[in-house]
N, C-alpha and C. Protein backbone atom coordinates (compact mmCIF):
# COMPACT_ATOMS: atom_id res chain seq x y z
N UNK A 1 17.96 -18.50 -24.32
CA UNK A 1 17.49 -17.24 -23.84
C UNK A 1 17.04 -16.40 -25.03
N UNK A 2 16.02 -15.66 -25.41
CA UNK A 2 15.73 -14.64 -25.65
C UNK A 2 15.28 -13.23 -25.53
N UNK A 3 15.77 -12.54 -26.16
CA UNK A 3 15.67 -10.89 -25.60
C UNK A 3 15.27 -10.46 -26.39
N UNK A 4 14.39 -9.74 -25.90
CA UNK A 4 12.97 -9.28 -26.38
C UNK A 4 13.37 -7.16 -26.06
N UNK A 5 13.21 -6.44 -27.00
CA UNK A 5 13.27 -5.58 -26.91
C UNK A 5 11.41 -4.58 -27.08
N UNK A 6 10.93 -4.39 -25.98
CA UNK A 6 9.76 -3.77 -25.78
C UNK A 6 9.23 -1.99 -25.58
N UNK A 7 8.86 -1.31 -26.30
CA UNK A 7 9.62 0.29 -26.30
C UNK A 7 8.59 0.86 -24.40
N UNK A 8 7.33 0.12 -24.11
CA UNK A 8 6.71 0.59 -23.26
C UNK A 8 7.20 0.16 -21.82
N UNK A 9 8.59 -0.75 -22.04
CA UNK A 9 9.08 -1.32 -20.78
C UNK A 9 10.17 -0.67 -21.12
N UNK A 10 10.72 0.45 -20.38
CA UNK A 10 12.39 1.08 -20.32
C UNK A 10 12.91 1.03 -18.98
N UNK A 11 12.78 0.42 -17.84
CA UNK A 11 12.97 0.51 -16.59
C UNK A 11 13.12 -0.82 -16.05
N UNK A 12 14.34 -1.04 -14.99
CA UNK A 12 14.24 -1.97 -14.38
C UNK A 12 12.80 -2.11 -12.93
N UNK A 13 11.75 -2.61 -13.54
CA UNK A 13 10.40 -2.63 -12.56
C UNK A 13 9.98 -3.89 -12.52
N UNK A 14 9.35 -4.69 -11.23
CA UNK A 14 8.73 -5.94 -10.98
C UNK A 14 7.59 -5.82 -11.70
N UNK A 15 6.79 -4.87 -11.94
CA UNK A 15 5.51 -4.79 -12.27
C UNK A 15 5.18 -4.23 -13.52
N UNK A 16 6.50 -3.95 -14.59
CA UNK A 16 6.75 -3.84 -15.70
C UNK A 16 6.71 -4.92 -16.12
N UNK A 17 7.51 -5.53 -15.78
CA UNK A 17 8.07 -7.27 -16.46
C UNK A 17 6.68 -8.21 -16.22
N UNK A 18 5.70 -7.70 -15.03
CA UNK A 18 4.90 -8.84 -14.87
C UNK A 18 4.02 -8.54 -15.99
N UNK A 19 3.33 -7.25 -16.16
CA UNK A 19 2.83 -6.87 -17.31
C UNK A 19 2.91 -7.30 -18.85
N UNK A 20 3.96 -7.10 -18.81
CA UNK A 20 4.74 -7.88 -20.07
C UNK A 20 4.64 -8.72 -20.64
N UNK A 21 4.96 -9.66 -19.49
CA UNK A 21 5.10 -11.24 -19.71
C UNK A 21 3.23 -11.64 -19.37
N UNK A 22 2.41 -11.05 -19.76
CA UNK A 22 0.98 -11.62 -18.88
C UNK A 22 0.32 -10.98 -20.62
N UNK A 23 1.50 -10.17 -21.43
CA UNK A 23 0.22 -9.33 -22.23
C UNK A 23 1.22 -10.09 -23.63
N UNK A 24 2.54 -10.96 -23.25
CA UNK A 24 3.33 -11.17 -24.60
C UNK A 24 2.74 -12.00 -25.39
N UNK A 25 2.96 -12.03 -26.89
CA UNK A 25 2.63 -12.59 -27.85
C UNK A 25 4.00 -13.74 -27.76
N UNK A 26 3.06 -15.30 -27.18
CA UNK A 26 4.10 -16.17 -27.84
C UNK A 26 4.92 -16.66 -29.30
N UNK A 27 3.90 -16.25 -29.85
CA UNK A 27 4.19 -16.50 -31.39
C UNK A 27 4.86 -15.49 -32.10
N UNK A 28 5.33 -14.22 -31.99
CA UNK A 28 6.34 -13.31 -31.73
C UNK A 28 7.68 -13.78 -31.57
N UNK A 29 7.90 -14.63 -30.80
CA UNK A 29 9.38 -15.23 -30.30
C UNK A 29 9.56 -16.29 -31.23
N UNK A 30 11.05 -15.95 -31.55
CA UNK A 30 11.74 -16.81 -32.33
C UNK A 30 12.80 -17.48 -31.90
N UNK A 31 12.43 -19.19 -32.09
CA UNK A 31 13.40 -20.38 -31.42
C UNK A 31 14.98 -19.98 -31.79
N UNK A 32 16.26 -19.31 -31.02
CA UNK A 32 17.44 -19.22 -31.48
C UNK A 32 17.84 -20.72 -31.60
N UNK A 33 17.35 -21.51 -31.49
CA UNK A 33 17.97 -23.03 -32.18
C UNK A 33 17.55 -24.23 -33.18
N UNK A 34 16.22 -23.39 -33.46
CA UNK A 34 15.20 -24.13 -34.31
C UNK A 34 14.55 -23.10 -35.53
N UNK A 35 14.46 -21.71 -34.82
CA UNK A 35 14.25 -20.52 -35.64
C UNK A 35 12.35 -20.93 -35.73
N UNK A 36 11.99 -21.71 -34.89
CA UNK A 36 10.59 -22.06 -35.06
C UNK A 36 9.82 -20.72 -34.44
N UNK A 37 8.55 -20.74 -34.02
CA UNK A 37 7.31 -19.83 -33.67
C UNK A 37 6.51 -20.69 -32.77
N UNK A 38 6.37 -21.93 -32.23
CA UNK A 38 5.46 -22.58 -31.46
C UNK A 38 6.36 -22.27 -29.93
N UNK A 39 5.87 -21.66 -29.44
CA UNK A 39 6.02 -21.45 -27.87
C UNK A 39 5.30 -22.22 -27.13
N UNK A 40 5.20 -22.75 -25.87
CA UNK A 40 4.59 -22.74 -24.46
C UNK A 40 4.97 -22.00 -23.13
N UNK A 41 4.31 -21.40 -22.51
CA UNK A 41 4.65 -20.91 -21.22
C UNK A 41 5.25 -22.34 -20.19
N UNK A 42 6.46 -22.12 -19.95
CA UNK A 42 7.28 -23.17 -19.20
C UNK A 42 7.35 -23.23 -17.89
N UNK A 43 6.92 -22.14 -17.15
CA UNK A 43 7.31 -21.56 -15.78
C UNK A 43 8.13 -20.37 -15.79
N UNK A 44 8.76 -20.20 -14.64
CA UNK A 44 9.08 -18.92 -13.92
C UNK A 44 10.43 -19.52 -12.96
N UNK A 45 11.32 -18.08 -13.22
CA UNK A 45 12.52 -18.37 -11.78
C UNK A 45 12.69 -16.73 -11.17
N UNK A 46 13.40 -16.96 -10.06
CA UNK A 46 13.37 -15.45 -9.85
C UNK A 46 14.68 -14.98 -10.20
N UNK A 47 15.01 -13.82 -10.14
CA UNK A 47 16.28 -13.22 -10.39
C UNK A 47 16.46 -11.39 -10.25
N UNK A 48 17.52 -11.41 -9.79
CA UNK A 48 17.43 -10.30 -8.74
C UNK A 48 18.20 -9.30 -9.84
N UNK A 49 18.14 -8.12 -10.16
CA UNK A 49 18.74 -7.21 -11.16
C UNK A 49 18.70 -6.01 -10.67
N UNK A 50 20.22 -5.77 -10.43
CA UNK A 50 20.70 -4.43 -9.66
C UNK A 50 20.94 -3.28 -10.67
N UNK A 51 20.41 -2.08 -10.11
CA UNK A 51 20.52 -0.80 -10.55
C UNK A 51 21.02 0.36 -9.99
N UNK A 52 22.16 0.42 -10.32
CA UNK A 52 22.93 1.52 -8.92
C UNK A 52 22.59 1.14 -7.76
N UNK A 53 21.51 2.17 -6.96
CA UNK A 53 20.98 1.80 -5.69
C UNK A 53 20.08 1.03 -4.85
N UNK A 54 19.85 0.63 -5.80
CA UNK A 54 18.46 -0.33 -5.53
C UNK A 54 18.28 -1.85 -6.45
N UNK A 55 17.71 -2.85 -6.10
CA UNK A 55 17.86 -3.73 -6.70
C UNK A 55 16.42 -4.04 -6.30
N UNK A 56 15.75 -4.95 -8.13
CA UNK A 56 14.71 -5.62 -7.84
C UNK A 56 14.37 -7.28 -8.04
N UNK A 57 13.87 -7.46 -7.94
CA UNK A 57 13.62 -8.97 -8.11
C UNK A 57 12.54 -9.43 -9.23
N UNK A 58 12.41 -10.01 -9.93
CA UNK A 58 11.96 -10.58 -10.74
C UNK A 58 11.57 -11.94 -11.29
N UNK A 59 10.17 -12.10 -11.58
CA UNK A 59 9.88 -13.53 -11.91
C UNK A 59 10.13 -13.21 -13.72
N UNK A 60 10.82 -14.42 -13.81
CA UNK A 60 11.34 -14.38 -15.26
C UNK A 60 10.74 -15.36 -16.36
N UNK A 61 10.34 -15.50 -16.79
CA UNK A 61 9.46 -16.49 -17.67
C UNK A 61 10.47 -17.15 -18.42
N UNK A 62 9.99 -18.73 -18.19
CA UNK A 62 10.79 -19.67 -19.42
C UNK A 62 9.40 -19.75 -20.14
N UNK A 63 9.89 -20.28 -21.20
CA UNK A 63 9.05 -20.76 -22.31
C UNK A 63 9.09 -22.38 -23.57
N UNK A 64 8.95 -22.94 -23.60
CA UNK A 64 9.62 -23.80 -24.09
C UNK A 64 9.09 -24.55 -25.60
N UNK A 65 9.85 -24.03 -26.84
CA UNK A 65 9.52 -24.30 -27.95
C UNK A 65 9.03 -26.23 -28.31
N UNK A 66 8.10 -26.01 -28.67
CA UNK A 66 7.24 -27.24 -28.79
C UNK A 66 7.95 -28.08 -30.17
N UNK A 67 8.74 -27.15 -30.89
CA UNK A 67 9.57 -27.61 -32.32
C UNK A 67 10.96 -28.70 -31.63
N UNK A 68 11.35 -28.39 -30.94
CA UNK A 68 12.90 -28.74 -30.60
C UNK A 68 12.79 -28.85 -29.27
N UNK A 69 11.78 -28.54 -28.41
CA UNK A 69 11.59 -28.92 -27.05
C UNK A 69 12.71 -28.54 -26.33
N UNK A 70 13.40 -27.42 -26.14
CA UNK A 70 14.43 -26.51 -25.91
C UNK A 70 13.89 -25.13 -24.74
N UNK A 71 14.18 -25.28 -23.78
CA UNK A 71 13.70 -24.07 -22.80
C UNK A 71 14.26 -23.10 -22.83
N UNK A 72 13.86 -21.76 -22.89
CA UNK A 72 14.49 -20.42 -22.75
C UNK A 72 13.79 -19.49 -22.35
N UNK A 73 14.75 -18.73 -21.40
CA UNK A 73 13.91 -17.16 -21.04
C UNK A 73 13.81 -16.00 -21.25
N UNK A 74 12.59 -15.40 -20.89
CA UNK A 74 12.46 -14.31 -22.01
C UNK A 74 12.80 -13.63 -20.99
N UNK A 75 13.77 -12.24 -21.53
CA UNK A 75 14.75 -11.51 -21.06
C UNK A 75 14.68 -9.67 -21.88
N UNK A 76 13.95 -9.07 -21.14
CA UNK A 76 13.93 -7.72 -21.58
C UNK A 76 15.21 -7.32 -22.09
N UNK A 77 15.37 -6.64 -22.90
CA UNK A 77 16.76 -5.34 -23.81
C UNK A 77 17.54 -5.24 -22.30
N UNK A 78 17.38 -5.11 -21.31
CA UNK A 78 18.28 -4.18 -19.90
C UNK A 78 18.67 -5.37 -19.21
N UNK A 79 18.23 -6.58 -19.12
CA UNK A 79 18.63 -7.71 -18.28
C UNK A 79 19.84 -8.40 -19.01
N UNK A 80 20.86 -7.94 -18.63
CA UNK A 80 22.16 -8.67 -19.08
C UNK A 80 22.08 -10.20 -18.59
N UNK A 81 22.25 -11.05 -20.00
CA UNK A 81 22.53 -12.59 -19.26
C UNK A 81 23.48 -12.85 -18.89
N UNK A 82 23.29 -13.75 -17.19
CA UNK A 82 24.04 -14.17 -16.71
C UNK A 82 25.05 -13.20 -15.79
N UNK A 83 24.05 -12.23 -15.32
CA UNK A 83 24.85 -10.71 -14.87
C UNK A 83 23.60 -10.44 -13.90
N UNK A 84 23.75 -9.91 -13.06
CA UNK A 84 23.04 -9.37 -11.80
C UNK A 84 22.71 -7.68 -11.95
N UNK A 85 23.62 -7.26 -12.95
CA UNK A 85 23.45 -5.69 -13.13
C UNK A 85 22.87 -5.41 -14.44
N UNK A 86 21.69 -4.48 -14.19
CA UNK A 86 21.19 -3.48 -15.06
C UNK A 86 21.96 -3.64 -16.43
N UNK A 87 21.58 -3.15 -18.04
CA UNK A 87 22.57 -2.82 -18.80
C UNK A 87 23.08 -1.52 -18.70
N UNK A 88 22.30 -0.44 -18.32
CA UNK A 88 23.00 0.27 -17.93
C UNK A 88 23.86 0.99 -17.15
N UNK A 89 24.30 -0.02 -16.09
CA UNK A 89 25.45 -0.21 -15.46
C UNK A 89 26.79 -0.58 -16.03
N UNK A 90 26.01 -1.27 -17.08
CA UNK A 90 27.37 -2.26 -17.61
C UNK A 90 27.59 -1.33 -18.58
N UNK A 91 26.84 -0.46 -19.42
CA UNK A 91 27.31 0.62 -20.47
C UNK A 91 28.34 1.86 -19.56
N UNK A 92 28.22 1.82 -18.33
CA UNK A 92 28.27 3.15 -17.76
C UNK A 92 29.94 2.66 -17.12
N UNK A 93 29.79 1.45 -16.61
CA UNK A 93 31.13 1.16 -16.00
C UNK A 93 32.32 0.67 -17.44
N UNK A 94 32.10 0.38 -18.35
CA UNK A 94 32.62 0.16 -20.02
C UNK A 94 32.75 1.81 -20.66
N UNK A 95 31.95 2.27 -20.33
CA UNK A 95 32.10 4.13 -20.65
C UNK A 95 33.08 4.61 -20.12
N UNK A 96 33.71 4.14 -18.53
CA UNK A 96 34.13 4.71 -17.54
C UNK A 96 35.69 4.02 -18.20
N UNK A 97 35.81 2.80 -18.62
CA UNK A 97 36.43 2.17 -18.69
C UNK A 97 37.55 2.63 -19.69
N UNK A 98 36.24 2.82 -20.95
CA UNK A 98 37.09 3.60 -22.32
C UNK A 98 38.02 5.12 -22.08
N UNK A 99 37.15 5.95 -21.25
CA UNK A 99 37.75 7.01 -21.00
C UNK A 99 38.43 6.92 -19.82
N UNK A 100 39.03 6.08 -19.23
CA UNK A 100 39.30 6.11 -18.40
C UNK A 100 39.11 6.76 -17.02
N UNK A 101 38.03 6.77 -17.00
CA UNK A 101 37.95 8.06 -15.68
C UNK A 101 36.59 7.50 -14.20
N UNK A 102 37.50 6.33 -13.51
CA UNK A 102 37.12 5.46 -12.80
C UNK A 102 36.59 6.33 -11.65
N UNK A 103 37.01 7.43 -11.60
CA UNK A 103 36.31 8.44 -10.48
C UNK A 103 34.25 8.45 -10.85
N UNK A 104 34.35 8.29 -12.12
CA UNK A 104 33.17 8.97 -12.57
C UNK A 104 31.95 7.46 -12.41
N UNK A 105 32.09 6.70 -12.49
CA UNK A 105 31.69 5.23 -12.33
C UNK A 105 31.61 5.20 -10.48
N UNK A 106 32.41 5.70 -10.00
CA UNK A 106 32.25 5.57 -8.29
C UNK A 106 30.99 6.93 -7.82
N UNK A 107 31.04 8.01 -8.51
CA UNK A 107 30.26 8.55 -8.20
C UNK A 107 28.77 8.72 -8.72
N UNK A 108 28.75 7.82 -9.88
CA UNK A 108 27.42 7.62 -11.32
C UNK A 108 26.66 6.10 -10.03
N UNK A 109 27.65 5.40 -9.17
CA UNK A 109 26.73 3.87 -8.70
C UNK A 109 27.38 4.14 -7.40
N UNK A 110 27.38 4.54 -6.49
CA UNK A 110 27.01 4.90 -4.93
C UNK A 110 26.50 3.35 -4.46
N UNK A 111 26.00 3.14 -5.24
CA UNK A 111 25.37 1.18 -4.13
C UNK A 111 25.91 0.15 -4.36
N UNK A 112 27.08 0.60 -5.72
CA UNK A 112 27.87 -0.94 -6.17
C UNK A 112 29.60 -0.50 -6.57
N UNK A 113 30.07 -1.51 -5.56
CA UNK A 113 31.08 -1.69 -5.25
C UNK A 113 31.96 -1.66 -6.43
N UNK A 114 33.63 -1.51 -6.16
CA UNK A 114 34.93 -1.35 -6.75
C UNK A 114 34.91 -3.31 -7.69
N UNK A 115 34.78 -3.96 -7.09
CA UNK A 115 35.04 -5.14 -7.84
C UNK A 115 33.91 -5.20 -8.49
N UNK A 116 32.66 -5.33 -8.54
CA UNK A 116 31.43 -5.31 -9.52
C UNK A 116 32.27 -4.20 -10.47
N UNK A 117 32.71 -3.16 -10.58
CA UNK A 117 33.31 -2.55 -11.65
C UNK A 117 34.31 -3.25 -12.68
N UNK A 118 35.05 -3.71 -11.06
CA UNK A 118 36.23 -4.76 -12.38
C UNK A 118 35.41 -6.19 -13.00
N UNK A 119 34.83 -6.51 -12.49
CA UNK A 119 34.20 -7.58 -12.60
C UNK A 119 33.41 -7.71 -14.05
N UNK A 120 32.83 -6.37 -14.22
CA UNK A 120 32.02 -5.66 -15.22
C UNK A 120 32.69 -6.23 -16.30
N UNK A 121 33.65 -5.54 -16.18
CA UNK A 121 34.79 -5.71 -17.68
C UNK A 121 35.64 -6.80 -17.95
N UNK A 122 35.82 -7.48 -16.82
CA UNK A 122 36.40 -8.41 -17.43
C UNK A 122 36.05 -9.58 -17.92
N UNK A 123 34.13 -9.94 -17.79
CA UNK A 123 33.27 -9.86 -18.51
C UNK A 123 32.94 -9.79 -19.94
N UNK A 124 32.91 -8.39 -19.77
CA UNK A 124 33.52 -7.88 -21.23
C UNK A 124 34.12 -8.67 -21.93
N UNK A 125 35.76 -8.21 -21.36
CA UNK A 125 36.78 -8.53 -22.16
C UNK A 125 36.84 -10.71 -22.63
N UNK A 126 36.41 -11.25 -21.34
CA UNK A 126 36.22 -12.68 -21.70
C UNK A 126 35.16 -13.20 -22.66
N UNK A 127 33.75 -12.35 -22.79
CA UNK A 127 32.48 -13.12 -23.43
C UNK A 127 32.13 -12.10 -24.55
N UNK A 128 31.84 -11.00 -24.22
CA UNK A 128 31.06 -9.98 -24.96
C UNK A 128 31.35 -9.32 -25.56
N UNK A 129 33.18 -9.01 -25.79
CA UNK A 129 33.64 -8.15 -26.74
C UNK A 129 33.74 -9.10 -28.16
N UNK A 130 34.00 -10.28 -27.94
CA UNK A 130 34.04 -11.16 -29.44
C UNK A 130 32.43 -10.89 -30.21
N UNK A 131 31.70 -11.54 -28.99
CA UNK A 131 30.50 -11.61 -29.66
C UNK A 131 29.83 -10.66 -30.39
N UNK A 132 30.26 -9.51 -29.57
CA UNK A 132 29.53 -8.11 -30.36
C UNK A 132 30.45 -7.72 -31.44
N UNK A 133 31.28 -8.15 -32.19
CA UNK A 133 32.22 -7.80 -33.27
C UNK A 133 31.89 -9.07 -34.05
């Protein structure tokens, strides 16, 4: 997977991402297992990425380095891998988490449930707190 941080895409949108991915520079992306620059466009999957109240769907682009012949998808700054929620859900329910104040997380996401909260973090606490330290 790679994540691609883009400053004119800040929103979870179908028609952001299609943009994106129709205007990206393959040769820009760098192989995380080869560290190469030869891309191909690989195809597409869909994937659904929730935002408080609303959720959208998305065609997601693989790509597949021609160095190491290794597939990966390109994944905007906000699309948490392997997560169905927004990143800023996941900053907001981890915010809620630190300060403890679980009232404020129930009333900040109105469309997503008490276990997607716990779920959030324990997340966290299993994959993403090592990695980010």
């Amino acid at each position: 997977m790679i994540t691609v941080y883009k400053a004119n895409v800040n929103q979870v949108d179908a028609e952001s991402y299609k943009k994106f991915t129709e205007t990206l520079n393959l040769y820009s992306l760098i192989c995380p297992k080869c560290k190469h620059h030869d891309f191909q466009k690989h195809g597409y999957y869909t994937r659904k990425v929730k935002y408080r109240k609303h959720s959208v769907t998305l065609r997601i682009l693989r790509v597949k380095c021609m160095s190491c012949k290794s597939t990966h998808a390109v994944l905007l700054y906000f699309i948490v891998p392997y997560s169905q929620y927004a990143l800023e859900v996941h900053l907001k329910a981890l915010q809620s988490d630190f300060l403890n104040k679980f009232i404020d997380w129930i009333e900040w996401n109105e469309g997503i449930n008490e276990y997607s909260y716990y779920y959030i973090r324990s997340q966290f606490q299993k994959y993403w707190k090592e990695r980010l330290m």
